[in-house]
C-alpha atoms as a PDB file:
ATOM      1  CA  UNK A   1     -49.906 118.471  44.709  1.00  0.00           C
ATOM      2  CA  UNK A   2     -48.971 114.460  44.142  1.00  0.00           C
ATOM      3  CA  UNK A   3     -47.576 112.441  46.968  1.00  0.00           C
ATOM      4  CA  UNK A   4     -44.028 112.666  47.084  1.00  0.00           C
ATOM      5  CA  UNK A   5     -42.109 108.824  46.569  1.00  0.00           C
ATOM      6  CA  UNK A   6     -41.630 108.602  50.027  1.00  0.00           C
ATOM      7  CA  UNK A   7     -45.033 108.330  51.503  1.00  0.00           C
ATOM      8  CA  UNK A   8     -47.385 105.622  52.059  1.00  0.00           C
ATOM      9  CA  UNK A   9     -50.874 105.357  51.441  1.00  0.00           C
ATOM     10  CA  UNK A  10     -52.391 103.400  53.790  1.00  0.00           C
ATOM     11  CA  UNK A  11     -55.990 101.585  53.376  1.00  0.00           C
ATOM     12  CA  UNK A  12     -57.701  99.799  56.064  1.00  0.00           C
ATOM     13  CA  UNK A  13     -54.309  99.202  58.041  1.00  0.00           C
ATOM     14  CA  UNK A  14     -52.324  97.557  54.868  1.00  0.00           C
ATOM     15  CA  UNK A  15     -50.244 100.103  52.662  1.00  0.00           C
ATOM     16  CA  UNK A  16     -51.264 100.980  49.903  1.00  0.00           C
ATOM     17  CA  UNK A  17     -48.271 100.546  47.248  1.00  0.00           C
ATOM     18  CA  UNK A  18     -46.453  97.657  49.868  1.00  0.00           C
ATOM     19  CA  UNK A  19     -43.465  99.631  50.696  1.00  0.00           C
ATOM     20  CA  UNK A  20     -43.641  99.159  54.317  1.00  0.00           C
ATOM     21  CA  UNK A  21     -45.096  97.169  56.854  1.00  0.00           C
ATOM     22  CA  UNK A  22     -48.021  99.134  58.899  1.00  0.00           C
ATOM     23  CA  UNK A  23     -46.928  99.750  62.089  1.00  0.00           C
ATOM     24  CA  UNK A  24     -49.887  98.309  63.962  1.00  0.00           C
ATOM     25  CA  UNK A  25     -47.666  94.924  63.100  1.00  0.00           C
ATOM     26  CA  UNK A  26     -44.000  96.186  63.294  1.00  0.00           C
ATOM     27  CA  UNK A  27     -42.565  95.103  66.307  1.00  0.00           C
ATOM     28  CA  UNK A  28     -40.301  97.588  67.544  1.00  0.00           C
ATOM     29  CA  UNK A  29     -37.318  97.054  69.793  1.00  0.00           C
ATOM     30  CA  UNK A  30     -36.476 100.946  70.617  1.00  0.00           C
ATOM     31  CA  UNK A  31     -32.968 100.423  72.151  1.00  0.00           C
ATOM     32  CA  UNK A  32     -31.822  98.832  69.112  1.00  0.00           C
ATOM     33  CA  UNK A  33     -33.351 101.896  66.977  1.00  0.00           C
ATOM     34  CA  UNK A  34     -32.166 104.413  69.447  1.00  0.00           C
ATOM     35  CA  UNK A  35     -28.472 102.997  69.367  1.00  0.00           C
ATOM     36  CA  UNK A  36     -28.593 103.578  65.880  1.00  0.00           C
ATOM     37  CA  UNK A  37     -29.230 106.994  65.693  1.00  0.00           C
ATOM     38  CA  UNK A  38     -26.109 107.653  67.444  1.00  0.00           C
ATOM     39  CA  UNK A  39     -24.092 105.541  66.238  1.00  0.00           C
ATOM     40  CA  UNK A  40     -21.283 107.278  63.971  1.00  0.00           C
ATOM     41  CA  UNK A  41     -22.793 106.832  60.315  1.00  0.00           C
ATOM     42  CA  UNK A  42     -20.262 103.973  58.562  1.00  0.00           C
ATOM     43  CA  UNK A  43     -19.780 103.465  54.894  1.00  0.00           C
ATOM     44  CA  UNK A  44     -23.053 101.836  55.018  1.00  0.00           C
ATOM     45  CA  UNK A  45     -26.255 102.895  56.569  1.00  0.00           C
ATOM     46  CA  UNK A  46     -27.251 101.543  59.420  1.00  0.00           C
ATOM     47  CA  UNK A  47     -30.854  99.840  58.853  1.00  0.00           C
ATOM     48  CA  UNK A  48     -32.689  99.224  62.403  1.00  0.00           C
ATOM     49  CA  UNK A  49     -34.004  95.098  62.205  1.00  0.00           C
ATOM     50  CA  UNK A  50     -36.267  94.250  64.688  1.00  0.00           C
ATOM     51  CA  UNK A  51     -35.063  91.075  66.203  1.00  0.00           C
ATOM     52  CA  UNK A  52     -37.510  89.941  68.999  1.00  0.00           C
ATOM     53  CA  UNK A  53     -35.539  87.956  71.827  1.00  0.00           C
ATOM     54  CA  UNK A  54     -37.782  84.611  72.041  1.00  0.00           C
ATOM     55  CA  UNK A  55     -37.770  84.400  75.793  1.00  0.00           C
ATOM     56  CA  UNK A  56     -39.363  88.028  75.962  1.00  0.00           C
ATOM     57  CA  UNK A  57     -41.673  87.507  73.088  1.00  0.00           C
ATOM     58  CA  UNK A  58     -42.656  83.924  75.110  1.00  0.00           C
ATOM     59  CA  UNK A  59     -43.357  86.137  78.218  1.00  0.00           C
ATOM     60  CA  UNK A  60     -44.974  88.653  76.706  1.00  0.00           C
ATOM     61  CA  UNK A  61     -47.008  86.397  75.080  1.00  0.00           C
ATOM     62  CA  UNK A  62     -47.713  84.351  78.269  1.00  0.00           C
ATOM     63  CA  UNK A  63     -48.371  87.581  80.267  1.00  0.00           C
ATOM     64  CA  UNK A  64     -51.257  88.637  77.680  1.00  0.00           C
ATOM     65  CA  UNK A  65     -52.627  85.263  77.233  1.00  0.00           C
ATOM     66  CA  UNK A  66     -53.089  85.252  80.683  1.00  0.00           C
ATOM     67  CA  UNK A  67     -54.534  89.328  80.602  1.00  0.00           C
ATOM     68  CA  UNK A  68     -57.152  87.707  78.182  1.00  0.00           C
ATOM     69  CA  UNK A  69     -57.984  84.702  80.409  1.00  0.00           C
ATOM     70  CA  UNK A  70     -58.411  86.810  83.573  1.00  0.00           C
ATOM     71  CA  UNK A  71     -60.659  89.763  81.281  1.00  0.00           C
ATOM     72  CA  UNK A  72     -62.765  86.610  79.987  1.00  0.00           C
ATOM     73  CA  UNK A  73     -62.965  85.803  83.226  1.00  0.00           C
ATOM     74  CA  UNK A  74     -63.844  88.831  84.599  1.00  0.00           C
ATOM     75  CA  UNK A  75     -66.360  89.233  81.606  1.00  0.00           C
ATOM     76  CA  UNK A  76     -67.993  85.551  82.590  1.00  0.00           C
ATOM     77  CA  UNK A  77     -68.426  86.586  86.221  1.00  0.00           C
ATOM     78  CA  UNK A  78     -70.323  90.157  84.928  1.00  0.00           C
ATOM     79  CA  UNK A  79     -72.665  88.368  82.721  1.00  0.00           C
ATOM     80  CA  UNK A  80     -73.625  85.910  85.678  1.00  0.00           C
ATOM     81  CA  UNK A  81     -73.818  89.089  88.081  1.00  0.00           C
ATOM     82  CA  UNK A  82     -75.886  90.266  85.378  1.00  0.00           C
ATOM     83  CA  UNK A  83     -78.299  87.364  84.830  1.00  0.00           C
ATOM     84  CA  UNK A  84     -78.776  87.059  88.472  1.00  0.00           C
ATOM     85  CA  UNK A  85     -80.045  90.671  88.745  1.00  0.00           C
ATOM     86  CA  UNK A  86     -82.172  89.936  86.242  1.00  0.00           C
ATOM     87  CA  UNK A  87     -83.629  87.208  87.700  1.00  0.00           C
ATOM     88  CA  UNK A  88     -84.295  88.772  90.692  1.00  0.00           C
ATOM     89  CA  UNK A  89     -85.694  91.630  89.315  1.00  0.00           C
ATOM     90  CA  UNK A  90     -87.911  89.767  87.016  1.00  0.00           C
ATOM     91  CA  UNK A  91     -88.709  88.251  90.596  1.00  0.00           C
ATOM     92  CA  UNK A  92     -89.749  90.996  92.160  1.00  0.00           C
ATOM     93  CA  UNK A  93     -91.688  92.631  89.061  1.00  0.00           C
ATOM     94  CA  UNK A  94     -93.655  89.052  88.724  1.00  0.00           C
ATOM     95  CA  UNK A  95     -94.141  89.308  92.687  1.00  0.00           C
ATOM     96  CA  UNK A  96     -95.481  93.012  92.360  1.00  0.00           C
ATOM     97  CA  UNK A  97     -97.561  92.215  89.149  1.00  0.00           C
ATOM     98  CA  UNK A  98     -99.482  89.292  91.404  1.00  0.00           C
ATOM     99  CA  UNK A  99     -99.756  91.825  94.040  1.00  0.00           C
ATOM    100  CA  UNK A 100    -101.586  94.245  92.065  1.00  0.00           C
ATOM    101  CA  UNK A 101    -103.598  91.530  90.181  1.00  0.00           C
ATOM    102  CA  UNK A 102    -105.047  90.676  93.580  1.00  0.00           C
ATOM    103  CA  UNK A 103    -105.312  94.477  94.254  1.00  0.00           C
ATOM    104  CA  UNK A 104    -107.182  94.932  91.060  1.00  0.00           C
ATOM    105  CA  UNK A 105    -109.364  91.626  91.682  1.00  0.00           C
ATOM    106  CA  UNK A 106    -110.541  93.023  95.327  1.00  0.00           C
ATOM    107  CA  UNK A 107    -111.627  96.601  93.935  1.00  0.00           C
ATOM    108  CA  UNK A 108    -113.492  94.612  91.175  1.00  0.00           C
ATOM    109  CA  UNK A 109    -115.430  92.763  93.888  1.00  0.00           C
ATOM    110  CA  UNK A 110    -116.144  96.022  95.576  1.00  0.00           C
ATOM    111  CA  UNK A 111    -117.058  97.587  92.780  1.00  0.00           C
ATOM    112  CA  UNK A 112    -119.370  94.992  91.661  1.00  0.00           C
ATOM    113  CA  UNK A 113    -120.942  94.998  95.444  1.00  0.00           C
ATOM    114  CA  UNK A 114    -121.452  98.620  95.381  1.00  0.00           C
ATOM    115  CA  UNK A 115    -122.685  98.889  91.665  1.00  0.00           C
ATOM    116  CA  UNK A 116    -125.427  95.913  92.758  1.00  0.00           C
ATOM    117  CA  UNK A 117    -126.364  97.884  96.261  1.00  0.00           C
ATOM    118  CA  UNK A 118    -126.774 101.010  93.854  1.00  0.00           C
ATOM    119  CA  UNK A 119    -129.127  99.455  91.400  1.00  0.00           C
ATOM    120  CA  UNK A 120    -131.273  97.513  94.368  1.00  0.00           C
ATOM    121  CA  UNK A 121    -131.375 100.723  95.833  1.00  0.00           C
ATOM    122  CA  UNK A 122    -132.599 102.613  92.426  1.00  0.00           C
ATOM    123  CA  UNK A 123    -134.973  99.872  91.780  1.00  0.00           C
ATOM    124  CA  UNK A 124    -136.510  99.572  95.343  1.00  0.00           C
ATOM    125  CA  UNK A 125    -136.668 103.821  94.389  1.00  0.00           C
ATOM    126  CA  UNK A 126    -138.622 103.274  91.298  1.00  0.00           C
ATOM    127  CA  UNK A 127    -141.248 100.872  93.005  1.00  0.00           C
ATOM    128  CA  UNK A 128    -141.658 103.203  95.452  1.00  0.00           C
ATOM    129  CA  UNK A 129    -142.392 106.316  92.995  1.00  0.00           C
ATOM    130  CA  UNK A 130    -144.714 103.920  90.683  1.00  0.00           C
ATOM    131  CA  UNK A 131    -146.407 103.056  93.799  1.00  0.00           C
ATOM    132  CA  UNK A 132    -147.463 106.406  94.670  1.00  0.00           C
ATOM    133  CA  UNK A 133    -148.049 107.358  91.523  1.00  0.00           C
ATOM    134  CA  UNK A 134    -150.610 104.585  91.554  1.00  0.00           C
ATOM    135  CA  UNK A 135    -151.933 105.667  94.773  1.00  0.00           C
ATOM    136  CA  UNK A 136    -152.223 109.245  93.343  1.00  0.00           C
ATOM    137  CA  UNK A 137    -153.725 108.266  90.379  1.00  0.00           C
ATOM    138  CA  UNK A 138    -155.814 105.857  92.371  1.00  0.00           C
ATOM    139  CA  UNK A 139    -157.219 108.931  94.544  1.00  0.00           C
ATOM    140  CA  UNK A 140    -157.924 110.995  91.835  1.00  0.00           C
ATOM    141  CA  UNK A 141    -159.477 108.758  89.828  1.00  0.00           C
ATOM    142  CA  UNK A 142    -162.231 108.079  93.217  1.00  0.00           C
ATOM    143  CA  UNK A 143    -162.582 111.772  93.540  1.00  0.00           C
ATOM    144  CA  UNK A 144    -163.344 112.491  90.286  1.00  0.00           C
ATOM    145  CA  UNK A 145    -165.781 109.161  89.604  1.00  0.00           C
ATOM    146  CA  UNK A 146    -167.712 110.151  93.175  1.00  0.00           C
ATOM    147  CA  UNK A 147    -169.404 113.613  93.112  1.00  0.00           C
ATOM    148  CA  UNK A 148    -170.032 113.963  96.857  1.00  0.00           C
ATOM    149  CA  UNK A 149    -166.519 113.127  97.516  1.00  0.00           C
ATOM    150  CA  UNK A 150    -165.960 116.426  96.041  1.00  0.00           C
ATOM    151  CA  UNK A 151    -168.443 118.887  97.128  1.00  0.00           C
ATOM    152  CA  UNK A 152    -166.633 122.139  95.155  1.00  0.00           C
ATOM    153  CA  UNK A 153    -166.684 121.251  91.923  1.00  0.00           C
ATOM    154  CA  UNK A 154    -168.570 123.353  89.407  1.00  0.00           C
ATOM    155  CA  UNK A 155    -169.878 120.296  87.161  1.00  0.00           C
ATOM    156  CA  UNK A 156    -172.990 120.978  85.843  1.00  0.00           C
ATOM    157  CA  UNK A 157    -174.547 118.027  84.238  1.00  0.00           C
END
């Protein structure tokens, strides 16, 4: 089944074969095309020309020229509403970050206080068991060099 003559292929918003204009660029002026259709039909057909008035196409052109100056506007004062945000939330993140630096720098002091206590403490804990061990040994080693120190033993010499 072929396209019949009458339609248009459109591509990317331009017809195809150029019959017609596309209508995203017609302008239409609908009480014109709508006294047409009831109009009695004449020896010739009626064709529907689209005549803009100039004073409404100035105003209509004024009135969206100024749509697009109060949207860019609009759009202007976002992005500053925006940046400002920003700023003050990068603000209060850089704030917090220092915070929690200082946080982090405190617990590393404590941390290196108490690690320090805990290794005086193990080392003063180590003297003290090498020191009795010496004793012990020390004491053992008398009563085993002196015989009368250590009137049970079964040495026989």
């Amino acid at each position: 089944m072929g396209q019949s003559e009458g339609t248009v292929v459109e591509l990317n918003g331009t017809p195809h074969n150029g019959s017609r204009p596309h209508l995203s660029s017609a302008m239409l002026d609908w009480t014109r095309e709508t006294d047409l259709v009831w109009l009695p039909n004449t020896s010739r057909p009626a064709v529907a020309v689209n005549t803009p008035v100039a004073d409404d196409f100035d105003a209509e052109r004024s009135r969206l020229e100024a749509e697009i100056a109060a949207a860019k506007g609009r759009a202007i004062a976002a992005r500053e509403r925006a940046a400002q945000r920003e700023a003050e939330l990068r603000a209060a993140l850089q704030a917090e970050i220092a915070a929690s630096r200082e946080e982090l720098s405190a617990l590393e002091r404590e941390h290196d206080l108490t690690v320090a206590r805990v290794r005086d403490e193990a080392n003063a804990e180590v003297e003290r068991i090498l020191a009795e061990a010496r004793r012990q040994a020390a004491c053992e080693a008398a009563a085993s060099s002196d015989p009368l120190a250590n009137p049970g033993s079964n040495d026989v010499a």
